[in-house]
Protein backbone atom coordinates (compact mmCIF):
# COMPACT_ATOMS: atom_id res chain seq x y z
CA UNK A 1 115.59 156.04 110.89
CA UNK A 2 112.72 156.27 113.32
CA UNK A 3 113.32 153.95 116.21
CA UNK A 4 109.36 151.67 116.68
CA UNK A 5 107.23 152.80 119.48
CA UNK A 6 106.35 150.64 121.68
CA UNK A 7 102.70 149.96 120.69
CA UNK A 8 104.38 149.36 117.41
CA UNK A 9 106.94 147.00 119.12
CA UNK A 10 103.84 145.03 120.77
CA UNK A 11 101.88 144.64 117.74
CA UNK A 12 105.69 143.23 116.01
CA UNK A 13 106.18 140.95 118.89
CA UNK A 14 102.64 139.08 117.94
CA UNK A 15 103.51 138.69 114.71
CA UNK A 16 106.72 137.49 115.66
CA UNK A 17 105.76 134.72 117.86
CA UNK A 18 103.02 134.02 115.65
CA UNK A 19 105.76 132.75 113.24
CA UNK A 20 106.05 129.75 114.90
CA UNK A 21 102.84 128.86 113.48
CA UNK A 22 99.71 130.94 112.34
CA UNK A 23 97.68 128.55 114.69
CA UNK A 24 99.27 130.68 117.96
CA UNK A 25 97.43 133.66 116.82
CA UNK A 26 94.32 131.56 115.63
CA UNK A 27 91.47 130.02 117.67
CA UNK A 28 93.06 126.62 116.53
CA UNK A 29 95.53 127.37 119.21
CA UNK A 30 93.18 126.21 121.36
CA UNK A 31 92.68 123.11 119.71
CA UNK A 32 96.17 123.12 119.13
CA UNK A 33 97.50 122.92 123.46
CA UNK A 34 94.55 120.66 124.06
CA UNK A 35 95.48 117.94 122.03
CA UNK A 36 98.95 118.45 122.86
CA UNK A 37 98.04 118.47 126.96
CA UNK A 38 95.98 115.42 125.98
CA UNK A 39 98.26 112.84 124.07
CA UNK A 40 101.38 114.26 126.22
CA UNK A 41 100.43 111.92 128.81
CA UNK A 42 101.48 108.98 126.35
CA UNK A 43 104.11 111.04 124.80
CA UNK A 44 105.88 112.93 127.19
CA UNK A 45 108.32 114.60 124.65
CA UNK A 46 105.08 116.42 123.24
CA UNK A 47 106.04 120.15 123.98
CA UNK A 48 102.92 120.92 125.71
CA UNK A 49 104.14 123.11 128.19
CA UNK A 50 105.63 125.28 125.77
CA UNK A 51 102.73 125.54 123.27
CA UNK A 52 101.26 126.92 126.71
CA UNK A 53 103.48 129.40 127.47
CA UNK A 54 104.02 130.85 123.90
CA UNK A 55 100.04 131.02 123.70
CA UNK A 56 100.58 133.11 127.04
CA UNK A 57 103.00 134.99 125.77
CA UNK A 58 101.97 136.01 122.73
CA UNK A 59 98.67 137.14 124.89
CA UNK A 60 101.08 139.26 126.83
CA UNK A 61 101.72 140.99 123.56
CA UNK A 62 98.53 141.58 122.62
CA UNK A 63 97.27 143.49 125.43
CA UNK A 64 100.14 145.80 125.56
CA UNK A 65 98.60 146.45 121.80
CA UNK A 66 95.46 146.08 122.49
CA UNK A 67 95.43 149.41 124.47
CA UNK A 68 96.55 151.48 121.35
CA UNK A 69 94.53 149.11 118.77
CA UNK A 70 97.25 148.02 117.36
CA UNK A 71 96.64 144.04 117.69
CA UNK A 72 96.87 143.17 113.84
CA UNK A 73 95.02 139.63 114.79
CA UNK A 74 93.31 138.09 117.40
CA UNK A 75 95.67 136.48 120.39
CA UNK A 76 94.64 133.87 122.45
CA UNK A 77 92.53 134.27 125.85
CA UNK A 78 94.19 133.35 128.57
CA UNK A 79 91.36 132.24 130.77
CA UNK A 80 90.12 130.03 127.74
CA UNK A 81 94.01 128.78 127.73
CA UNK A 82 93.97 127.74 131.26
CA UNK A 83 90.40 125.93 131.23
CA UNK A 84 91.66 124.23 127.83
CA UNK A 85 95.04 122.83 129.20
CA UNK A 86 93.19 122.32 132.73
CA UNK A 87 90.10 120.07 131.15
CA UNK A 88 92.88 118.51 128.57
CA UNK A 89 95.37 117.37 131.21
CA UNK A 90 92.15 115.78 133.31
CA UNK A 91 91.05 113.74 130.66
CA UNK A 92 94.17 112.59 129.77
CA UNK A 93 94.72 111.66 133.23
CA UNK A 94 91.36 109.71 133.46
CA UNK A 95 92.32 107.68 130.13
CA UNK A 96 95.52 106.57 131.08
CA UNK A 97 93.54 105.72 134.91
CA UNK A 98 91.16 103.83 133.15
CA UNK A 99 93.31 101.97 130.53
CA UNK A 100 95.35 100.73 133.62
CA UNK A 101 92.34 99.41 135.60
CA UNK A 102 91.38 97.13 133.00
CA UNK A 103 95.31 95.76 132.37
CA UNK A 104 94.87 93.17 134.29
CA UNK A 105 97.53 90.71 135.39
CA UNK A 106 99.94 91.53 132.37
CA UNK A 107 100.32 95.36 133.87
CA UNK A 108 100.66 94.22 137.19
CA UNK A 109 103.43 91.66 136.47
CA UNK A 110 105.09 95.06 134.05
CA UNK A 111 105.01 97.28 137.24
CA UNK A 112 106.16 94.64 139.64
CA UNK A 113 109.12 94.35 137.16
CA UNK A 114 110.41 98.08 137.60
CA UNK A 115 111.45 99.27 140.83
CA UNK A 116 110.23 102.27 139.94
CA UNK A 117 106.95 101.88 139.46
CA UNK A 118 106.88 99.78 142.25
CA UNK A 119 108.09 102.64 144.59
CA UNK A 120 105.29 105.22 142.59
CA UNK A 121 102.22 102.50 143.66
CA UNK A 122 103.62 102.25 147.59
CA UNK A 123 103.95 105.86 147.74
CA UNK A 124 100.58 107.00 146.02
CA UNK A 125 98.71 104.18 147.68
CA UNK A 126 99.63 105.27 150.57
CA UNK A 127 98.79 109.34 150.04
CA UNK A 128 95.71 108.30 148.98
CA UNK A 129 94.79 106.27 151.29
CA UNK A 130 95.51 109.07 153.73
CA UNK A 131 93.70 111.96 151.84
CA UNK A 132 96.94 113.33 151.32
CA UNK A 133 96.49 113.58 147.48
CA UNK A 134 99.17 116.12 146.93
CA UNK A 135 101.53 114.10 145.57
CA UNK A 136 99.46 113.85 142.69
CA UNK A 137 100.02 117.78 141.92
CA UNK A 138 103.99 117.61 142.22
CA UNK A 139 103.80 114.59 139.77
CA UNK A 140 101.90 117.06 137.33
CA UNK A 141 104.95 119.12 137.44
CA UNK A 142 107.53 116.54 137.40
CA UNK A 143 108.73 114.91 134.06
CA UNK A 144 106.60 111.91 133.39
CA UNK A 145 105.37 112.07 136.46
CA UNK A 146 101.73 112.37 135.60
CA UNK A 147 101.88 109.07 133.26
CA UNK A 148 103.67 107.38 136.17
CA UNK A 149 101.01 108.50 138.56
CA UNK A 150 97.71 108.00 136.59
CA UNK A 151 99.20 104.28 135.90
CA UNK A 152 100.05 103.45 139.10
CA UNK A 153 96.44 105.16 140.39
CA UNK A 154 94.41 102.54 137.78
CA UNK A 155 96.34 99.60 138.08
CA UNK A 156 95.74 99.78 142.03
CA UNK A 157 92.40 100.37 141.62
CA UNK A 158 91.80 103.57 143.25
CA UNK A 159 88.55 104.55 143.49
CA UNK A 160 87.73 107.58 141.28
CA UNK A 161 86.66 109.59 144.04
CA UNK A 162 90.08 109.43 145.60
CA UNK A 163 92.17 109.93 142.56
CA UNK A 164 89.62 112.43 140.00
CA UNK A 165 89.65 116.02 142.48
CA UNK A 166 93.49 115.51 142.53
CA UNK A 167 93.84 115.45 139.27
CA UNK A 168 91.35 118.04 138.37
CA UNK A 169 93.65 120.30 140.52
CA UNK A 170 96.82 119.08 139.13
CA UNK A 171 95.59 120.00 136.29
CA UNK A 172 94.32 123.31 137.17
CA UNK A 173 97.60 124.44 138.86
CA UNK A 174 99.89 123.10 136.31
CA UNK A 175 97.73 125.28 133.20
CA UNK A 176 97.42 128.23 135.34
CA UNK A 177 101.22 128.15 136.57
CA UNK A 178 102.32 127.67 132.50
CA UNK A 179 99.80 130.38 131.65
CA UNK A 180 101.18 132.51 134.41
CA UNK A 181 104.50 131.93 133.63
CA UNK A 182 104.04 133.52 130.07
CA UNK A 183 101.82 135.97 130.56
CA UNK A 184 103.47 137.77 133.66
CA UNK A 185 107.04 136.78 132.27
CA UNK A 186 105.73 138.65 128.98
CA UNK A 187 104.43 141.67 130.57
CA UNK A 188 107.55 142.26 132.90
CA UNK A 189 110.56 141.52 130.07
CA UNK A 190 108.56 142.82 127.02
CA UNK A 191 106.70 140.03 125.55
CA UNK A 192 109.94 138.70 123.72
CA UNK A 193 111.08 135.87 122.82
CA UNK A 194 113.68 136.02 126.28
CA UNK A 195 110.62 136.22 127.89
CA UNK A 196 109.42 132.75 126.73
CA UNK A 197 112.93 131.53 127.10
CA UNK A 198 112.96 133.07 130.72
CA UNK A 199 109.16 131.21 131.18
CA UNK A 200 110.00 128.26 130.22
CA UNK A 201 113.31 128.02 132.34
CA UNK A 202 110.88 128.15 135.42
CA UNK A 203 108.83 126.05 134.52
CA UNK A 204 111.52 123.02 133.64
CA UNK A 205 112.62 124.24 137.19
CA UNK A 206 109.52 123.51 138.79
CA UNK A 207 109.44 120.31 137.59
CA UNK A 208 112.50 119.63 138.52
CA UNK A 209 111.85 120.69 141.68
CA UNK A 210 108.50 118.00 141.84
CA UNK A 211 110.85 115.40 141.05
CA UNK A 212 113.24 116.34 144.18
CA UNK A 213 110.30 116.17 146.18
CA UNK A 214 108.79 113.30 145.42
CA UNK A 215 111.92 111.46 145.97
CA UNK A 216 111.43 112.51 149.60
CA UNK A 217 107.91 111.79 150.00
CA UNK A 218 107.76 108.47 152.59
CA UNK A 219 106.27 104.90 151.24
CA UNK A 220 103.73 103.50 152.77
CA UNK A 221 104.08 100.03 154.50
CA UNK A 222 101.04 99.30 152.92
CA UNK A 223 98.47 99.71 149.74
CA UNK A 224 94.81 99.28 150.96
């Protein structure tokens, strides 16, 4: 039996990751990772992050195809995948902002109650405060650490202007680093699904990597 070439083997890896939904071949995909960016803010267990890098992936795929033209359906784009994620993760980020600047005295007394929290206001007040925004893109990466952040960011009352480029480029690096991570990781081990595996592996590790860091970042004596 004829072994596949591999134009055929790119066009049978699209279908094959398509499997895990028709939407990942679709333009709904789109639709799909925004929401999924968007409501992951409130419900971190959403897997965002991999909707991402399958999307990527399965892009990977196509292009190896596409060169033949052998792509039996359209795959996503992954510049339109990285401004959707990008604009999704923003927005969430602003809602959550907002919803904690008008929580009044009931969130404040919540946050005062967990040390943790606590610790997130002292440190971000204080990065903010110095222009050193930064820790706002490592708590994109880390788990939860975007809800934590954009919580912490309202219920201080940062002003906008201190807190909205941050998070524009949190958001930004995060979706490009995802995309990245499935694209590249699909053109260099085949666009398979050990290349997703392999993608998402790095990307868990770059969070957990955020996480370490933060940890070290110093707390400010003071919130202005």
């Amino acid at each position: 039996m004829a072994r596949p070439t591999g134009e055929y083997r790119g066009v049978v890896v699209v279908e094959g990751l398509g499997s895990i939904g028709s939407l990942v071949s679709s333009p709904w995909i789109y639709a799909l990772v925004a929401v999924s960016v968007l409501l992951d803010i409130f419900l971190p267990v959403l897997p965002s992050g991999v909707l991402v890098i399958t999307a990527a992936t399965a892009a990977a795929a196509g292009s190896g195809a596409a060169a033949a033209g052998r792509v039996p359906q359209d795959v996503p784009d992954i510049v339109v995948l990285t401004l959707c994620a990008a604009t999704a993760s923003v927005v969430g980020d602003l809602a959550v902002y907002r919803l904690a600047w008008r929580g009044g005295a009931r969130l404040d007394r919540a946050i005062a109650r967990s040390r943790r929290l606590t610790s997130a206001q002292e440190r971000l007040g204080g990065a903010l405060a110095r222009g050193g925004g930064a820790l706002v893109v490592l708590a994109r990466f880390a788990p939860a650490g975007r809800s934590v952040v954009s919580l912490v960011a309202g219920a201080a009352h940062r002003r906008v202007r201190e807190f909205l480029p941050w998070s524009a480029l949190a958001g930004l690096a995060w979706a490009a680093y995802s995309v990245a991570l499935g694209y590249f990781g699909g053109q260099w081990l085949g666009a398979t699904w050990l290349a997703a595996g392999v993608s998402l592996v790095a990307l868990f590790g770059a969070g957990a990597g955020a996480a370490y860091l933060m940890r070290r970042q110093p707390r400010a004596t003071k919130v202005s």
